[in-house]
PDB file of N, CA and C in Angstrom:
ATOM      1  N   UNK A   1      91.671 133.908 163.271  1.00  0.00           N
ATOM      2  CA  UNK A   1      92.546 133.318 164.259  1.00  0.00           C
ATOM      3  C   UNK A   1      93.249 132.072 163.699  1.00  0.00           C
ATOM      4  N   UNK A   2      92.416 131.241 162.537  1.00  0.00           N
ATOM      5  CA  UNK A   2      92.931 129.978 162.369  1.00  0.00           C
ATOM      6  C   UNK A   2      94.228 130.673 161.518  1.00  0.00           C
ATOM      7  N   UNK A   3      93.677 131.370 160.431  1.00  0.00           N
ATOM      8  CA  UNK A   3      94.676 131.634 159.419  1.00  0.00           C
ATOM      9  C   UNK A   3      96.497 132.303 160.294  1.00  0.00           C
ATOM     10  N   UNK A   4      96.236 132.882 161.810  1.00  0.00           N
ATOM     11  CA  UNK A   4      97.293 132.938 161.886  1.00  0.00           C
ATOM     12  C   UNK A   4      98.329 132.626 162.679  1.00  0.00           C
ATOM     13  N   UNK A   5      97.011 131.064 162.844  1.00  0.00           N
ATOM     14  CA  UNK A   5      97.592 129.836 163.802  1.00  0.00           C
ATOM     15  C   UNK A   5      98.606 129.407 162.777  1.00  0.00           C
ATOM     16  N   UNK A   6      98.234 129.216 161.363  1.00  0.00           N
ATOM     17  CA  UNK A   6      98.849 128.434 160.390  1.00  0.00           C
ATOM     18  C   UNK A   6     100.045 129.429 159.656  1.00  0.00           C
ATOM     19  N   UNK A   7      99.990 130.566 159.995  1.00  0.00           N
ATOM     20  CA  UNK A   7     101.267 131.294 159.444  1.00  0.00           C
ATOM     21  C   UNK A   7     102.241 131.340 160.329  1.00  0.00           C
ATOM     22  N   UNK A   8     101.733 131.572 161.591  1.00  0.00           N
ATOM     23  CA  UNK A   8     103.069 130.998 162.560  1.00  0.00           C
ATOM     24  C   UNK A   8     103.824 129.332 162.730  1.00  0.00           C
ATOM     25  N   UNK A   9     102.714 128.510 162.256  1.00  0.00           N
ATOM     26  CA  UNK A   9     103.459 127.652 162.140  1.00  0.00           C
ATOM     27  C   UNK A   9     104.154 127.345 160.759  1.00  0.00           C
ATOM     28  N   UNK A  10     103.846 127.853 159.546  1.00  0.00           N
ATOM     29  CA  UNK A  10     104.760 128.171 158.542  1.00  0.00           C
ATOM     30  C   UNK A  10     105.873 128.915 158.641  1.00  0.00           C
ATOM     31  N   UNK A  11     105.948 129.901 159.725  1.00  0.00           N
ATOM     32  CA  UNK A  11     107.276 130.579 160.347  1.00  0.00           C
ATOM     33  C   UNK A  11     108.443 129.784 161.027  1.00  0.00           C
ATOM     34  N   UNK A  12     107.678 128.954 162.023  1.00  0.00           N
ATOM     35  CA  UNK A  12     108.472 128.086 162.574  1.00  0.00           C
ATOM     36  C   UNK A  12     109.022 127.152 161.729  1.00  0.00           C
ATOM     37  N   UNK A  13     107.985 126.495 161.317  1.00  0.00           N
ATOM     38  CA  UNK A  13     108.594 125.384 159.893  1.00  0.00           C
ATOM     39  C   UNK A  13     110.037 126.166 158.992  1.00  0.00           C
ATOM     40  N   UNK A  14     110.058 127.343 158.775  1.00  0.00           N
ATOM     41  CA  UNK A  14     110.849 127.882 157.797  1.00  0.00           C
ATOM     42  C   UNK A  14     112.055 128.222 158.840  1.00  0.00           C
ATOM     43  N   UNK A  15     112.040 128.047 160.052  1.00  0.00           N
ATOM     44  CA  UNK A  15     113.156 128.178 161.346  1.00  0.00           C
ATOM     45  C   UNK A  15     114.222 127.020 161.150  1.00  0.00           C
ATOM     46  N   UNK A  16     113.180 126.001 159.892  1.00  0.00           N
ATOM     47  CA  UNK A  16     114.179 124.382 160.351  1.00  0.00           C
ATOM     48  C   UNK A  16     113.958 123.623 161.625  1.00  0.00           C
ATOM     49  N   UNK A  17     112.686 124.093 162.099  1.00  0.00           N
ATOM     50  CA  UNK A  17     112.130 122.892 163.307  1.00  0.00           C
ATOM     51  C   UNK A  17     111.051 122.308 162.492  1.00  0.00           C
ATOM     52  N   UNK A  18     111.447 121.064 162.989  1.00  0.00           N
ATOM     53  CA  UNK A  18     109.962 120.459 163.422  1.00  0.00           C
ATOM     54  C   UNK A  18     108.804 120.412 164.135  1.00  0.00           C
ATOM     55  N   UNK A  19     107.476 120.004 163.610  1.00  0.00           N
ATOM     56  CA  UNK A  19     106.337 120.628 164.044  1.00  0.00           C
ATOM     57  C   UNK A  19     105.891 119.304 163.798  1.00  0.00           C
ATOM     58  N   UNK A  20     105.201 118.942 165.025  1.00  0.00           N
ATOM     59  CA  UNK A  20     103.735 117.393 165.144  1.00  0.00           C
ATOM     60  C   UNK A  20     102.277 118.301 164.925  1.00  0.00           C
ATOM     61  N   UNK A  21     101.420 118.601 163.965  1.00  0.00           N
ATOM     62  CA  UNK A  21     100.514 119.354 163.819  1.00  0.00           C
ATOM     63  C   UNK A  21      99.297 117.809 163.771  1.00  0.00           C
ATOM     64  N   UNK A  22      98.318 117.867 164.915  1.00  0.00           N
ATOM     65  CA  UNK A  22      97.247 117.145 164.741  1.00  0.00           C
ATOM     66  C   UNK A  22      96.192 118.283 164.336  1.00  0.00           C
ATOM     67  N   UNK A  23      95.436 117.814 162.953  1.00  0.00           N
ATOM     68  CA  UNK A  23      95.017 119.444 162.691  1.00  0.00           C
ATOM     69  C   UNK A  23      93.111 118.014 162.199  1.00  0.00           C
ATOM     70  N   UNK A  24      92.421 118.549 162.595  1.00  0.00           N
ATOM     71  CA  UNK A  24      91.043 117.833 161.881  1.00  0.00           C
ATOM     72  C   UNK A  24      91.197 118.149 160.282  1.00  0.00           C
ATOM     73  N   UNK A  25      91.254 119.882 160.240  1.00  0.00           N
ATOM     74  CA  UNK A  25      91.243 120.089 158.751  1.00  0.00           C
ATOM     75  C   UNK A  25      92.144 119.878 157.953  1.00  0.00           C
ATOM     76  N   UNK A  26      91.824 118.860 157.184  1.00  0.00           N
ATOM     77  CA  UNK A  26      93.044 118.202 156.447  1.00  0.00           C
ATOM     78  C   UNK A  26      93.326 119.236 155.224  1.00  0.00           C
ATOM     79  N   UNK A  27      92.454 120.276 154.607  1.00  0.00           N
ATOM     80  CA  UNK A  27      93.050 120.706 153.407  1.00  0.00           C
ATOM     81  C   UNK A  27      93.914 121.778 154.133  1.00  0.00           C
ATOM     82  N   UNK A  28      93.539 122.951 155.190  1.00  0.00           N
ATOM     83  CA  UNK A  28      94.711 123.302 155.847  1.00  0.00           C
ATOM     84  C   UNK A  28      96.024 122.635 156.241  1.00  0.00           C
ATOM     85  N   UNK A  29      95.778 121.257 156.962  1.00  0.00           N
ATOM     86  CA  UNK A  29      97.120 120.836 157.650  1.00  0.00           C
ATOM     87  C   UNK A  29      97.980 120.513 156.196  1.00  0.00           C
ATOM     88  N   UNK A  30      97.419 119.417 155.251  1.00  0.00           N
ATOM     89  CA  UNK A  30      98.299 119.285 154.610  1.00  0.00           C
ATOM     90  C   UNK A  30      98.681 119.875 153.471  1.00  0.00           C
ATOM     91  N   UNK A  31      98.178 121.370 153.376  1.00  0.00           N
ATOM     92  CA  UNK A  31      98.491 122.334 152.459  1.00  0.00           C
ATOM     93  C   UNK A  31     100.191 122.845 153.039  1.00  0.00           C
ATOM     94  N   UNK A  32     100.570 122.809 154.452  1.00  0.00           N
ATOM     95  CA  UNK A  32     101.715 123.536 154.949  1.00  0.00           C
ATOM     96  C   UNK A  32     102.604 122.175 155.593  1.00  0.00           C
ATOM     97  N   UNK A  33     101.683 120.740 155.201  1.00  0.00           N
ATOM     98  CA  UNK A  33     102.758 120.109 155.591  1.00  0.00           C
ATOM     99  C   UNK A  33     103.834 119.540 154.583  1.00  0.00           C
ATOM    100  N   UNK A  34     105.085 118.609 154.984  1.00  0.00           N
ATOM    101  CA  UNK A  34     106.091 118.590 153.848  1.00  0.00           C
ATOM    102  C   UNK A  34     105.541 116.887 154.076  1.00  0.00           C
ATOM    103  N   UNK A  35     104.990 116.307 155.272  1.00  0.00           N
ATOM    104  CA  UNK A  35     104.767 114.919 155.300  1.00  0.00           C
ATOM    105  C   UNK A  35     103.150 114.453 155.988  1.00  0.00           C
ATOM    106  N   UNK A  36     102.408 113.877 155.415  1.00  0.00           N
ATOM    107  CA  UNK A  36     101.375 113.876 156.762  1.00  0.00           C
ATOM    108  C   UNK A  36     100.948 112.130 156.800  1.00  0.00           C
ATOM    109  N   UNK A  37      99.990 112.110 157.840  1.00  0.00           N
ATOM    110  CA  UNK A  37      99.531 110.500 157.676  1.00  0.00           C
ATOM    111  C   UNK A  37      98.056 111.073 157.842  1.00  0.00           C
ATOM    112  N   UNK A  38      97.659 110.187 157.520  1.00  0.00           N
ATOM    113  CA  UNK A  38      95.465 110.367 157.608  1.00  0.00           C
ATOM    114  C   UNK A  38      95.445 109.447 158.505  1.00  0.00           C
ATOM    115  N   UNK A  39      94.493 109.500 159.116  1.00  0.00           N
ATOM    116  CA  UNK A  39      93.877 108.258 160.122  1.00  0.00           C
ATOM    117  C   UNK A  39      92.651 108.483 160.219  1.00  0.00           C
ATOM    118  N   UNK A  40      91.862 107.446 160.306  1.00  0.00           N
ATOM    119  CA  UNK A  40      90.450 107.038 160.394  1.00  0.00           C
ATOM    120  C   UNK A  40      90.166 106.388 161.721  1.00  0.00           C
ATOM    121  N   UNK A  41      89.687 106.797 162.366  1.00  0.00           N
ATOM    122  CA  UNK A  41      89.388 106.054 163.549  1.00  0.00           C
ATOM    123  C   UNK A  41      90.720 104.928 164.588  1.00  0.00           C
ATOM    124  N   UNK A  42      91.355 106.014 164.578  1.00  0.00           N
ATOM    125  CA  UNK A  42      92.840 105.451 165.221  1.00  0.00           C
ATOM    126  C   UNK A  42      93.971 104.994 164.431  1.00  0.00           C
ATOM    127  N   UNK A  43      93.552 104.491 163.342  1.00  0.00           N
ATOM    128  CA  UNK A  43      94.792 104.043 162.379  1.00  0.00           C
ATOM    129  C   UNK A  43      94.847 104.895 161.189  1.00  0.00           C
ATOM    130  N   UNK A  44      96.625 104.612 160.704  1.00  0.00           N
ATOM    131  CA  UNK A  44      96.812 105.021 159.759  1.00  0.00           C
ATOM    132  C   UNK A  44      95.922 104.733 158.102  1.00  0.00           C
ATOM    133  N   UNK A  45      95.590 105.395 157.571  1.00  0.00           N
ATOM    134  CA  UNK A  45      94.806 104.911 156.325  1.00  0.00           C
ATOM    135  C   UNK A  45      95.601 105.052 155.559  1.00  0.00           C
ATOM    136  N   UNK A  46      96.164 106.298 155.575  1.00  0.00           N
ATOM    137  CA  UNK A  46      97.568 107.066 154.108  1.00  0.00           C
ATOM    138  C   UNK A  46      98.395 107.559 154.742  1.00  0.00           C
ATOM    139  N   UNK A  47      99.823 107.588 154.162  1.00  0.00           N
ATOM    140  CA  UNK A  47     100.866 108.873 154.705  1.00  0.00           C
ATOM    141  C   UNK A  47     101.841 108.927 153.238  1.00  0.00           C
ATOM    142  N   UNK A  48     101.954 110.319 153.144  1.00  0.00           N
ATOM    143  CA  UNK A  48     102.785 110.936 151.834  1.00  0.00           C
ATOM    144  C   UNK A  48     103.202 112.285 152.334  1.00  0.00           C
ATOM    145  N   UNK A  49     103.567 112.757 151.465  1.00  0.00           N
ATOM    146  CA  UNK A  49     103.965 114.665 151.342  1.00  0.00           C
ATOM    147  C   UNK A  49     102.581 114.983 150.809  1.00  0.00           C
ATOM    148  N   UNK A  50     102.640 116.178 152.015  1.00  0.00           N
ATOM    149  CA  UNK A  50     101.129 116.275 152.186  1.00  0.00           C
ATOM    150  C   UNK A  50     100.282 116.776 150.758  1.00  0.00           C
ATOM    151  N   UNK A  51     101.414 117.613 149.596  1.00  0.00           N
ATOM    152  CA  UNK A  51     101.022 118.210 148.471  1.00  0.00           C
ATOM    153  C   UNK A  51      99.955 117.014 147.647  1.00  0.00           C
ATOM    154  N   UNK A  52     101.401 115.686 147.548  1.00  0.00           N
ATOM    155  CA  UNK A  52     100.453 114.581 147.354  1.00  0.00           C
ATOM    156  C   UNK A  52      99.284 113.926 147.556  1.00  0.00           C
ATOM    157  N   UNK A  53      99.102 114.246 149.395  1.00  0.00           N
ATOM    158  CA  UNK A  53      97.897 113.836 150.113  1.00  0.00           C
ATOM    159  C   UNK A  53      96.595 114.741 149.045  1.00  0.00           C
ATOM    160  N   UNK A  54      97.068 115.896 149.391  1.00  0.00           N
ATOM    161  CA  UNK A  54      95.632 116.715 149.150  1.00  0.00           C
ATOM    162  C   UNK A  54      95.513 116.636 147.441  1.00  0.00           C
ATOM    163  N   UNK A  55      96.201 115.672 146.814  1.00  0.00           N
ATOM    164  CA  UNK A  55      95.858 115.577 145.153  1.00  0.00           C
ATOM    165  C   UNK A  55      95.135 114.118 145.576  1.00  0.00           C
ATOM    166  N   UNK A  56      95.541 113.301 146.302  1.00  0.00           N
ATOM    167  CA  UNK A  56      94.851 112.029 146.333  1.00  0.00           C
ATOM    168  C   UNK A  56      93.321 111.824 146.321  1.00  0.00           C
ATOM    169  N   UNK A  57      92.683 110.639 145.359  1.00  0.00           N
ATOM    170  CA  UNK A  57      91.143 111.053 145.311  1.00  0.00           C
ATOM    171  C   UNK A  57      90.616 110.672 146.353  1.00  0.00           C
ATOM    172  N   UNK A  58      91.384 109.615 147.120  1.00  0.00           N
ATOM    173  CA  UNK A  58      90.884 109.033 148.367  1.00  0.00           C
ATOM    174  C   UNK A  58      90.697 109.844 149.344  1.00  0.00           C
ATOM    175  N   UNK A  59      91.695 110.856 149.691  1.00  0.00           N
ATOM    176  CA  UNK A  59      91.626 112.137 150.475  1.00  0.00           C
ATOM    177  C   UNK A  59      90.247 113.147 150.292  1.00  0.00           C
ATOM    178  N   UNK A  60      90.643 113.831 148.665  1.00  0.00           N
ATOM    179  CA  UNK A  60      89.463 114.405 148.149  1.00  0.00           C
ATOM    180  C   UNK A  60      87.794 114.002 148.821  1.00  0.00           C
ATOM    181  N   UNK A  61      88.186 112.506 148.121  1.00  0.00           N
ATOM    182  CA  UNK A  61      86.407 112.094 148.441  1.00  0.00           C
ATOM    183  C   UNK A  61      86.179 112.038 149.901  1.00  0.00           C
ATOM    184  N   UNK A  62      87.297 111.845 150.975  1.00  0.00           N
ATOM    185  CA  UNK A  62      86.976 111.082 151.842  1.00  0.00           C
ATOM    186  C   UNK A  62      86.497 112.840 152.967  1.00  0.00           C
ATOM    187  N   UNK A  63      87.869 113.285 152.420  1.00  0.00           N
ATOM    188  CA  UNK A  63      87.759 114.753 153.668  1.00  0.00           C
ATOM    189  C   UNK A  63      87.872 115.765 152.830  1.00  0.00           C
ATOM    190  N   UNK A  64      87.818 115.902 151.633  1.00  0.00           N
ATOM    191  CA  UNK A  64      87.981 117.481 151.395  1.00  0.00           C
ATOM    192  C   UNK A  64      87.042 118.044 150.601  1.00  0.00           C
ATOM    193  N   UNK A  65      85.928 116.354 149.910  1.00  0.00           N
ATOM    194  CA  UNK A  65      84.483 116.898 149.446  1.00  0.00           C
ATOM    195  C   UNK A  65      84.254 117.528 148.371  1.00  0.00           C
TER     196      UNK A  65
END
């Protein structure tokens, strides 16, 4: 079901809309996003293109383990 929560919203994305995706799983969300922000307990911690996010070690160590 998740996998084709995330292909429809790669469909839409490829429509040329925009999409606000609050997703917990960060290596999903920011595998299909073009921008994301992290937050920790209400605030922003990071925001990049998400390709970037999920190379970051801070990301790695923090959520993707």
């Amino acid at each position: 079901m998740v996998d084709e929560v995330f292909d429809i919203i790669q469909d839409i994305n490829k429509a040329d809309a925009t999409i606000l995706l609050i997703e917990q799983n960060a290596m999903a969300a920011l595998s299909v996003s073009d921008y994301g922000y992290v937050l920790e307990t209400g605030e922003i911690q990071m925001e990049g293109p998400g390709k970037e996010l999920l190379d970051d070690e801070r990301v790695i160590d923090a959520y993707l383990g």
